[in-house]
C-alpha atoms as a PDB file:
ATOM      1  CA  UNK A   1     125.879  86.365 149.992  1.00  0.00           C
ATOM      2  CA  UNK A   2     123.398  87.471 147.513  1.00  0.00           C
ATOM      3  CA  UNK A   3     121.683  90.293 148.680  1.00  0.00           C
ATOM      4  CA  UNK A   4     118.742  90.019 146.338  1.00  0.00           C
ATOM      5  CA  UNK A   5     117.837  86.623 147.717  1.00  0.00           C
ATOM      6  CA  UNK A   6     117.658  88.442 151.360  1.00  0.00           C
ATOM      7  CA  UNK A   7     113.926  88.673 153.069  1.00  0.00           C
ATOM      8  CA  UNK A   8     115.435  92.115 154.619  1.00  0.00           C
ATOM      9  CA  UNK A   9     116.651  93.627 151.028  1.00  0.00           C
ATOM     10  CA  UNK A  10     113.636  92.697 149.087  1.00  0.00           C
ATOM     11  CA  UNK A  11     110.997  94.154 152.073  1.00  0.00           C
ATOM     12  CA  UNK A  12     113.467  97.359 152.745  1.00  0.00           C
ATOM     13  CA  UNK A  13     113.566  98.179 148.640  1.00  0.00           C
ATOM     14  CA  UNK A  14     109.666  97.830 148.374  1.00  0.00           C
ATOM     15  CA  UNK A  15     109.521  99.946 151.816  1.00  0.00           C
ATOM     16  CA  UNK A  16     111.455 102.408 149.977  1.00  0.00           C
ATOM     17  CA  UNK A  17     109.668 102.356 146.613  1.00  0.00           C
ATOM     18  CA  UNK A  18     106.219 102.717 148.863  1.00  0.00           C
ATOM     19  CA  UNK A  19     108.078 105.807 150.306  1.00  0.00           C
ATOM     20  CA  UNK A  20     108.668 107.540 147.246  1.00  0.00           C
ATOM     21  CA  UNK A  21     105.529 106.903 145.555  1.00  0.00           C
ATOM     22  CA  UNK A  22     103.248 108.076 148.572  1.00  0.00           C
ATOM     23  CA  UNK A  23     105.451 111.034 148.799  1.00  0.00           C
ATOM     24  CA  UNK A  24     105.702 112.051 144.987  1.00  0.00           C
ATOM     25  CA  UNK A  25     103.389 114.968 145.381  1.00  0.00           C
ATOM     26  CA  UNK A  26     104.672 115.729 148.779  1.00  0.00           C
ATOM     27  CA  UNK A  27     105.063 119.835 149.051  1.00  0.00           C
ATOM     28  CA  UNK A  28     107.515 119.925 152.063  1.00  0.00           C
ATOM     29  CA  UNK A  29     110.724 119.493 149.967  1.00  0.00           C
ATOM     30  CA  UNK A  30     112.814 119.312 153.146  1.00  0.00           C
ATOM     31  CA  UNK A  31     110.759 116.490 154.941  1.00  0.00           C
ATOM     32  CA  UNK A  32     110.309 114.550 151.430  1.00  0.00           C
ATOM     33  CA  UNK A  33     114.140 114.765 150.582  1.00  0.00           C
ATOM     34  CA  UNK A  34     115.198 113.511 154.218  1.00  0.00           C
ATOM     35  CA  UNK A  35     112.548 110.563 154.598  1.00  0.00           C
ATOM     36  CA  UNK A  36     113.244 109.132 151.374  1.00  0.00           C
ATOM     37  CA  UNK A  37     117.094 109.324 151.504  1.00  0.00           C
ATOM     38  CA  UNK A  38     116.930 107.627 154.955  1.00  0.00           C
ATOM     39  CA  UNK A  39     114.535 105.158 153.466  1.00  0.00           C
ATOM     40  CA  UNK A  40     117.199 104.563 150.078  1.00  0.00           C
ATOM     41  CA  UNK A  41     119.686 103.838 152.235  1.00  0.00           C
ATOM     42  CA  UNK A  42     118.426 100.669 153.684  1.00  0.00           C
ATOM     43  CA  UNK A  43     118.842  98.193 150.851  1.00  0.00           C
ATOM     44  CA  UNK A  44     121.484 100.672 149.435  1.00  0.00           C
ATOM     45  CA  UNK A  45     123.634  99.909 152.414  1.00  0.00           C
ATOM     46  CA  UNK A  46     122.532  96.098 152.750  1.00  0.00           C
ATOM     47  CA  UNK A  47     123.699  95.729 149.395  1.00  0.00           C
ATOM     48  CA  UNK A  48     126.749  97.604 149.432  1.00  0.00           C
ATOM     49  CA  UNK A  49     127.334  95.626 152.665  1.00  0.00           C
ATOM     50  CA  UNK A  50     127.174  92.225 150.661  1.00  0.00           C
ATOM     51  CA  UNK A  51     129.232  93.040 148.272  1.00  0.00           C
ATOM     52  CA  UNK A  52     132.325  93.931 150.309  1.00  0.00           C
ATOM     53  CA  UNK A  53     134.615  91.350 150.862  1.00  0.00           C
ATOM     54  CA  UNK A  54     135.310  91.469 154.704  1.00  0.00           C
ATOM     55  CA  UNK A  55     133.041  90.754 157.347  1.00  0.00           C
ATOM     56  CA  UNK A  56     133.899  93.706 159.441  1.00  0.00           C
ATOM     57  CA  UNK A  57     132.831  95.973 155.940  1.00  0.00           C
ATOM     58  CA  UNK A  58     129.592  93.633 155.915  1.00  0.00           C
ATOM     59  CA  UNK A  59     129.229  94.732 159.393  1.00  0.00           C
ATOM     60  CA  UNK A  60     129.506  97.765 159.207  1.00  0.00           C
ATOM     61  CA  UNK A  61     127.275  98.342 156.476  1.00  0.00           C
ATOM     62  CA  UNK A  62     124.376  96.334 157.523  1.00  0.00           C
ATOM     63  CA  UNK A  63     124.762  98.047 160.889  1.00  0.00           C
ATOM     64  CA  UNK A  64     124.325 101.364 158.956  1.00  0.00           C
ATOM     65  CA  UNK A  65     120.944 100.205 157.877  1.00  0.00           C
ATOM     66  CA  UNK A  66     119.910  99.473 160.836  1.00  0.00           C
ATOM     67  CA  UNK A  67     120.267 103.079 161.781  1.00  0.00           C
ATOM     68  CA  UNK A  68     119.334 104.624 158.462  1.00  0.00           C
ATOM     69  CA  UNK A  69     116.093 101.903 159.319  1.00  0.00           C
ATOM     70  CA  UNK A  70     115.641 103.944 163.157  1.00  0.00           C
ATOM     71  CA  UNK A  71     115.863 107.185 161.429  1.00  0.00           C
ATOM     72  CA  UNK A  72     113.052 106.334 159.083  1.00  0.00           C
ATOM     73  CA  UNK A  73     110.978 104.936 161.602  1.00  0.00           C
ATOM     74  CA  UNK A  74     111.328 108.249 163.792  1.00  0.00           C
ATOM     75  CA  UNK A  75     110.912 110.331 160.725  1.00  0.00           C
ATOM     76  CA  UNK A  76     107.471 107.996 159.701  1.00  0.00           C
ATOM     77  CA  UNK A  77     106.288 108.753 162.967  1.00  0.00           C
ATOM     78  CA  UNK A  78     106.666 112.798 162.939  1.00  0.00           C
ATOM     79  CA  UNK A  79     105.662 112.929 159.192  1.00  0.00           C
ATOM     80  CA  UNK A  80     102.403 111.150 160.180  1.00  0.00           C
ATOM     81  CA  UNK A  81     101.910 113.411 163.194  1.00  0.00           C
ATOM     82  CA  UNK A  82     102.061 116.551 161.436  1.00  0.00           C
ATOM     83  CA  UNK A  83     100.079 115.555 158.660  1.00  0.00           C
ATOM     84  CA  UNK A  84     102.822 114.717 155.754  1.00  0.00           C
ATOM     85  CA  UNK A  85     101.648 111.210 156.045  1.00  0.00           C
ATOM     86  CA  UNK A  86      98.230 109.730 156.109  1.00  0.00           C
ATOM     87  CA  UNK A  87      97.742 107.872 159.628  1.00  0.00           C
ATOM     88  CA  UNK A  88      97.095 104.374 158.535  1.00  0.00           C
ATOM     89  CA  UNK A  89     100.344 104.844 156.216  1.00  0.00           C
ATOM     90  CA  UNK A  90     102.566 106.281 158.919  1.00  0.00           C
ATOM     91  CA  UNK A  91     101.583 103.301 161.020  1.00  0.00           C
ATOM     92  CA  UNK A  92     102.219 100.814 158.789  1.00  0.00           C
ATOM     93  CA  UNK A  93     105.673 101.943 157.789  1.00  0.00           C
ATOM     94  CA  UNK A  94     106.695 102.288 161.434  1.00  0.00           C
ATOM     95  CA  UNK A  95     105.464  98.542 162.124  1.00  0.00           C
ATOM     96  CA  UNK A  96     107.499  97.514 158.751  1.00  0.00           C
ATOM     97  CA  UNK A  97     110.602  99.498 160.151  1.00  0.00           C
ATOM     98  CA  UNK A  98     110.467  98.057 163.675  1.00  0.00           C
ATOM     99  CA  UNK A  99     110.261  94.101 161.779  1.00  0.00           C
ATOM    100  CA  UNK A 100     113.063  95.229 159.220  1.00  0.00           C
ATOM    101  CA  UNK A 101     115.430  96.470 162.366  1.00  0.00           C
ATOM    102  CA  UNK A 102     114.948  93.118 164.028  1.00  0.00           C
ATOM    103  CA  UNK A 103     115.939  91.224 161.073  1.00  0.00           C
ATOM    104  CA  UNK A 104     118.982  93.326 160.220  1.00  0.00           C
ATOM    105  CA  UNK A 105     119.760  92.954 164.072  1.00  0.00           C
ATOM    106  CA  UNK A 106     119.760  89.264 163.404  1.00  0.00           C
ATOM    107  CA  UNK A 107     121.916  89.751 160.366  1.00  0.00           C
ATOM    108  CA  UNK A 108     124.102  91.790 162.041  1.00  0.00           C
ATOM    109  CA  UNK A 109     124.615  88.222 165.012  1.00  0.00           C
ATOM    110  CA  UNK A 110     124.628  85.941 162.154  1.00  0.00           C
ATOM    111  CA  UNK A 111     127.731  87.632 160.272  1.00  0.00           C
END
């Protein structure tokens, strides 16, 4: 399974690259460092999850995502309510995380 060729992987690593660019001049070093790691590790995990030779491994990892995909979401959602985040922003990333879970939720039924 090429991972590159996966809907999920290419719209979670240009989630992730959105993250980090919005956030470059982000002054809460705390809230920026934890946002964009949980953000990283979504096609970080799908990949490493597709490489692995076992399904239970691919399981596993994708299943990771998913969470690292829920923390995001929840973090997206506080950053935008305290101001970190611009409003429209916040909102979109929390509608792209809620359609990236389901599809790694359907990943995770297909393997």
């Amino acid at each position: 399974m090429l991972y590159q060729n996966l809907a999920v992987w290419i719209r979670s690593r240009a989630l992730s690259i959105d993250v980090y660019r919005t956030l470059l001049n982000c002054r809460d070093y705390g809230f920026k460092d934890q946002i964009t790691r949980s953000a990283l590790s979504v096609p970080s995990n799908i990949a490493e999850g597709c490489e692995r030779e076992s399904i239970k491994e691919r399981h596993r990892f994708i299943s990771i995502a998913k969470g690292s995909m829920g923390e995001f979401k929840t973090q997206a959602d506080i950053g935008t309510e305290v101001g970190f985040i611009d409003r429209e922003k916040g909102l979109q990333w929390q509608q792209e995380a809620s359609e990236l879970s389901k599809m790694l939720g359907a990943l995770l039924k297909k393997l």
